[in-house]
C-alpha atoms as a PDB file:
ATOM      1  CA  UNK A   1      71.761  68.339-124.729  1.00  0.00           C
ATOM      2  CA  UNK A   2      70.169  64.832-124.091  1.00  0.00           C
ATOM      3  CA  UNK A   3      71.300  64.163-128.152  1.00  0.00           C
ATOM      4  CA  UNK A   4      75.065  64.931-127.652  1.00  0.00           C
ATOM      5  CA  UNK A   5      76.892  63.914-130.924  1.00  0.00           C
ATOM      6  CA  UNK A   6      79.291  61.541-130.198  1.00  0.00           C
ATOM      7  CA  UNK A   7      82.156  64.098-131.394  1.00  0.00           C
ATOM      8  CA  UNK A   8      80.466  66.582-129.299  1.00  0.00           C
ATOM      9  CA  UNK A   9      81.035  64.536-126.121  1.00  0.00           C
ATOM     10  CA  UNK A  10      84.272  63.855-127.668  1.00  0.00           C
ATOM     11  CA  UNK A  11      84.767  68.049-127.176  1.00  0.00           C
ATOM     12  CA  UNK A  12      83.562  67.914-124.174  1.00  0.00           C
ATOM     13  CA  UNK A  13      85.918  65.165-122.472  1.00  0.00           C
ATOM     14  CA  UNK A  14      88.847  67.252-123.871  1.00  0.00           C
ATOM     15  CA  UNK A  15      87.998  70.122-121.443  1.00  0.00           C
ATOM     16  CA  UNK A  16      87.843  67.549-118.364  1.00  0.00           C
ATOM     17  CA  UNK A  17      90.830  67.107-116.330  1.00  0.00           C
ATOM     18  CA  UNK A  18      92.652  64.162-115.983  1.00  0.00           C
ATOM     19  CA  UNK A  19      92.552  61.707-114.021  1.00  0.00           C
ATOM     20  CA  UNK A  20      95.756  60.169-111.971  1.00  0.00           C
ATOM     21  CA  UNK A  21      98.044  57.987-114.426  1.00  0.00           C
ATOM     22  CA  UNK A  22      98.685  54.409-113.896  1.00  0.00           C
ATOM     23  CA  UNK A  23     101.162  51.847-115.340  1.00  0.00           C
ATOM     24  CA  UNK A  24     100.466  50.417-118.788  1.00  0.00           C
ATOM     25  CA  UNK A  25      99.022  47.242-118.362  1.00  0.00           C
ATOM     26  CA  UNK A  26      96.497  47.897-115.501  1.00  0.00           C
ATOM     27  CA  UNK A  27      93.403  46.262-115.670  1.00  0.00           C
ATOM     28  CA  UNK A  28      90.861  48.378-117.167  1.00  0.00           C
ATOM     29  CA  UNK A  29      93.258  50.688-118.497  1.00  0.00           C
ATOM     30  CA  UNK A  30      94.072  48.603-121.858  1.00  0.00           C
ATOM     31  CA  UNK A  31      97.151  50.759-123.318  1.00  0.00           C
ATOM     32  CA  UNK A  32      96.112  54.006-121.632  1.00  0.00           C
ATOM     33  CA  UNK A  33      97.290  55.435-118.411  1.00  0.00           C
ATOM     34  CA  UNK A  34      94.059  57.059-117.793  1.00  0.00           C
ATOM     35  CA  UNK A  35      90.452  56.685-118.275  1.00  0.00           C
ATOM     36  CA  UNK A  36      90.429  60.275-119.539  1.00  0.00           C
ATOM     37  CA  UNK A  37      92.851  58.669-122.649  1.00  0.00           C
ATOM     38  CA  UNK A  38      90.683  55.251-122.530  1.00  0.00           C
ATOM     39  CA  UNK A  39      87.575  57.626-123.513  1.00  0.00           C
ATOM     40  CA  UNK A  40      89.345  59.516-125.808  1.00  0.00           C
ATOM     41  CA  UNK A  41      90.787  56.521-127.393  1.00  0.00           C
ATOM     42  CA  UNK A  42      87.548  54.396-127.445  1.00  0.00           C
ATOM     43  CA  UNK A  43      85.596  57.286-129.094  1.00  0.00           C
ATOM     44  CA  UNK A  44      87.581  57.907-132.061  1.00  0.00           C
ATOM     45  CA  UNK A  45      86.661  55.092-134.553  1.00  0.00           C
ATOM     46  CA  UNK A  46      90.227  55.056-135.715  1.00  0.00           C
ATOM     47  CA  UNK A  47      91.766  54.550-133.074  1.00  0.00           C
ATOM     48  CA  UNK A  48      93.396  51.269-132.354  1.00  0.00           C
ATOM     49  CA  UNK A  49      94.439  51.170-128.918  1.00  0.00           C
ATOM     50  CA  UNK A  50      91.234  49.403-127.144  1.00  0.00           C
ATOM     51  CA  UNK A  51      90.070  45.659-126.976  1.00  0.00           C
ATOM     52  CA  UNK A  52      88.244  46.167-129.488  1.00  0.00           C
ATOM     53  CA  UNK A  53      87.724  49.066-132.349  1.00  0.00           C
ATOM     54  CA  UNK A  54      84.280  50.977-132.003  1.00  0.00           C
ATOM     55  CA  UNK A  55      82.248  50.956-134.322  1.00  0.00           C
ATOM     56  CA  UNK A  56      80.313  54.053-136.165  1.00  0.00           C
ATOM     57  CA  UNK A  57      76.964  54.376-136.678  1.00  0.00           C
ATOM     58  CA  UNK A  58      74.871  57.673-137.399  1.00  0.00           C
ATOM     59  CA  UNK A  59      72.168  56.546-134.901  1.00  0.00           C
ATOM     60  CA  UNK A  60      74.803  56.231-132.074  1.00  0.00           C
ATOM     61  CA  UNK A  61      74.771  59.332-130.163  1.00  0.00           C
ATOM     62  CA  UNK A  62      76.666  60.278-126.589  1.00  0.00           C
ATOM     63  CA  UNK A  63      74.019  58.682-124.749  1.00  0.00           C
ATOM     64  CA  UNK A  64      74.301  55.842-126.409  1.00  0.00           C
ATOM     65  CA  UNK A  65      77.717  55.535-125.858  1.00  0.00           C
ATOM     66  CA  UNK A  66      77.199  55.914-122.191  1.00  0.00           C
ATOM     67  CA  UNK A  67      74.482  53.379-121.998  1.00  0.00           C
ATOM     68  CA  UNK A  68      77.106  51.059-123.245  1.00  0.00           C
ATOM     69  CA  UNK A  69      80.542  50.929-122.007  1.00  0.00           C
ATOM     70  CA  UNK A  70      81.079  47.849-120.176  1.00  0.00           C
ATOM     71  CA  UNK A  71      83.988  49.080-118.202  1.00  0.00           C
ATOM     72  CA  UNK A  72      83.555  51.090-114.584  1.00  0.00           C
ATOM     73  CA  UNK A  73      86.423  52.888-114.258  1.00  0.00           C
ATOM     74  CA  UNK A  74      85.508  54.358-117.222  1.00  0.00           C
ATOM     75  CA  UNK A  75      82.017  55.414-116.102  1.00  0.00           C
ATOM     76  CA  UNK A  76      83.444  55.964-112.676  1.00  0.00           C
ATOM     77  CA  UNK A  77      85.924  58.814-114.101  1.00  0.00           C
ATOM     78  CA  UNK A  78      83.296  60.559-116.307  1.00  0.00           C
ATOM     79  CA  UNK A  79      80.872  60.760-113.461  1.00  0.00           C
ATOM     80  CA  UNK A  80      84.016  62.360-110.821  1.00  0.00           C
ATOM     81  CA  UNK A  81      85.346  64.556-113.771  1.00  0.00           C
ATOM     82  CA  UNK A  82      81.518  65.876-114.274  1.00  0.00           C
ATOM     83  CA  UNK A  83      79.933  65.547-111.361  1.00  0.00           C
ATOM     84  CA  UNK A  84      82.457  66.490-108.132  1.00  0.00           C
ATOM     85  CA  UNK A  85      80.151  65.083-105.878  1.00  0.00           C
ATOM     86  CA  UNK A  86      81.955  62.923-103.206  1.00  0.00           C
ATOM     87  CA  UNK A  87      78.654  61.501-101.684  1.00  0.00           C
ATOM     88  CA  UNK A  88      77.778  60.515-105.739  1.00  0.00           C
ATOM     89  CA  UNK A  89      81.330  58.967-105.768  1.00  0.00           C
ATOM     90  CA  UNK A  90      81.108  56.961-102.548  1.00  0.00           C
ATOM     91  CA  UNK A  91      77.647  55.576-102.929  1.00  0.00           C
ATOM     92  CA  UNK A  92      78.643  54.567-106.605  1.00  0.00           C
ATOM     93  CA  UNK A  93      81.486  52.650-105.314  1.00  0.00           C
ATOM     94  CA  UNK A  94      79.899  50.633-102.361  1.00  0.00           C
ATOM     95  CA  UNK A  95      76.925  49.858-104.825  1.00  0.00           C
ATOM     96  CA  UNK A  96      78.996  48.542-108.035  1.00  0.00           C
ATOM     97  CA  UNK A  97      81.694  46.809-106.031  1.00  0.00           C
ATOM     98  CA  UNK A  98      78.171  44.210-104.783  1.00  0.00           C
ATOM     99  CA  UNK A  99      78.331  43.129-108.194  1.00  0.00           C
ATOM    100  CA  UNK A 100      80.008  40.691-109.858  1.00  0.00           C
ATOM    101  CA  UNK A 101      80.059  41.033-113.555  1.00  0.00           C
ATOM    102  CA  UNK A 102      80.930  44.429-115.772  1.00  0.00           C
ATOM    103  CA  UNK A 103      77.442  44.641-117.439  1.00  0.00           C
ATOM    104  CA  UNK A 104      75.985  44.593-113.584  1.00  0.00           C
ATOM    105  CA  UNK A 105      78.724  46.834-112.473  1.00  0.00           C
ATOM    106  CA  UNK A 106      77.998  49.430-115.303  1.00  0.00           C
ATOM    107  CA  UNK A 107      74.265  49.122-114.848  1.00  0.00           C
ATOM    108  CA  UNK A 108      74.263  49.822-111.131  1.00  0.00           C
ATOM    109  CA  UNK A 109      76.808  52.935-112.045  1.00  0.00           C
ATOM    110  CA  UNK A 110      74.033  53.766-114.797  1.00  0.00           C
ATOM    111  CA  UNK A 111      71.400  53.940-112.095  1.00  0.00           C
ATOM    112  CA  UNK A 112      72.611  56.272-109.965  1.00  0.00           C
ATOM    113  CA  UNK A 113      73.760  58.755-112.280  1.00  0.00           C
ATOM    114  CA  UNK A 114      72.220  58.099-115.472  1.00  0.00           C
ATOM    115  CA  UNK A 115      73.004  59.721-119.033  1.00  0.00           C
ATOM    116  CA  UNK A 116      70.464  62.822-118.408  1.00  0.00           C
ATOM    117  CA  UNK A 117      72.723  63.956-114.949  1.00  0.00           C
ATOM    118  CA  UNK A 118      75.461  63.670-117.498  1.00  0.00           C
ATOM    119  CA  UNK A 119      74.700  65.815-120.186  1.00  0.00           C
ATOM    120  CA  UNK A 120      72.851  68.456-117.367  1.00  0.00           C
ATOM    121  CA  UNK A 121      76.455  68.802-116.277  1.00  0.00           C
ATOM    122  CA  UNK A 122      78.380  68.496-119.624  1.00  0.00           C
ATOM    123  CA  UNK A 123      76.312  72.086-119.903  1.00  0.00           C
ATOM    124  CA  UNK A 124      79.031  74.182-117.463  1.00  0.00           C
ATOM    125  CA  UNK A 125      81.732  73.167-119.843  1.00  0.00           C
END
């Protein structure tokens, strides 16, 4: 499960369940209203609703994908949707909230529940 296809982990956010919508325009949201649609959105190479448009590569699987967003909330709402673990939650937010830039943030997120915990729980889906 550790080499998750990108349009497999695509499949698998589908099944997860939202997350609370915010106004468009909220930081970290770009033009979604949830980090469920911010996934969704960033993963589809067509898509043209991020920052930025994602780029494809045949070597990029799901786990590279997680080892690279630069955005919390994002990682934040995977790791809730996947792993319901309040304990997990809290300790992710009083660790990434000591740090002050989004590749820190993300990293700190990263270390606590890294790609491996993902896909272990991707498996129940």
């Amino acid at each position: 499960m550790s080499n998750l296809s990108v349009e497999e982990f695509i499949r698998f956010i589908k099944k997860l369940p939202s997350d609370e919508p915010v106004a468009k325009g909220t930081q970290g949201y770009n033009l979604y209203t949830t980090q469920k649609d911010h996934w969704l959105g960033w993963l589809d190479v067509k898509s043209d609703t991020g920052t930025y448009q994602r780029k494809d590569s045949p070597n990029r699987d799901a786990k590279y994908v997680y080892n690279h967003i630069m955005e919390p909330k994002m990682l934040i709402w995977l790791i809730s949707a996947v792993i319901p673990d309040e304990d997990t939650i809290n300790h992710i937010a009083k660790e990434h909230t000591t740090k002050k830039s989004m590749a820190s943030k993300c990293a700190s997120i990263r270390r606590i529940v890294p790609w491996d915990t993902i896909s272990k729980n991707l498996k129940g889906l």
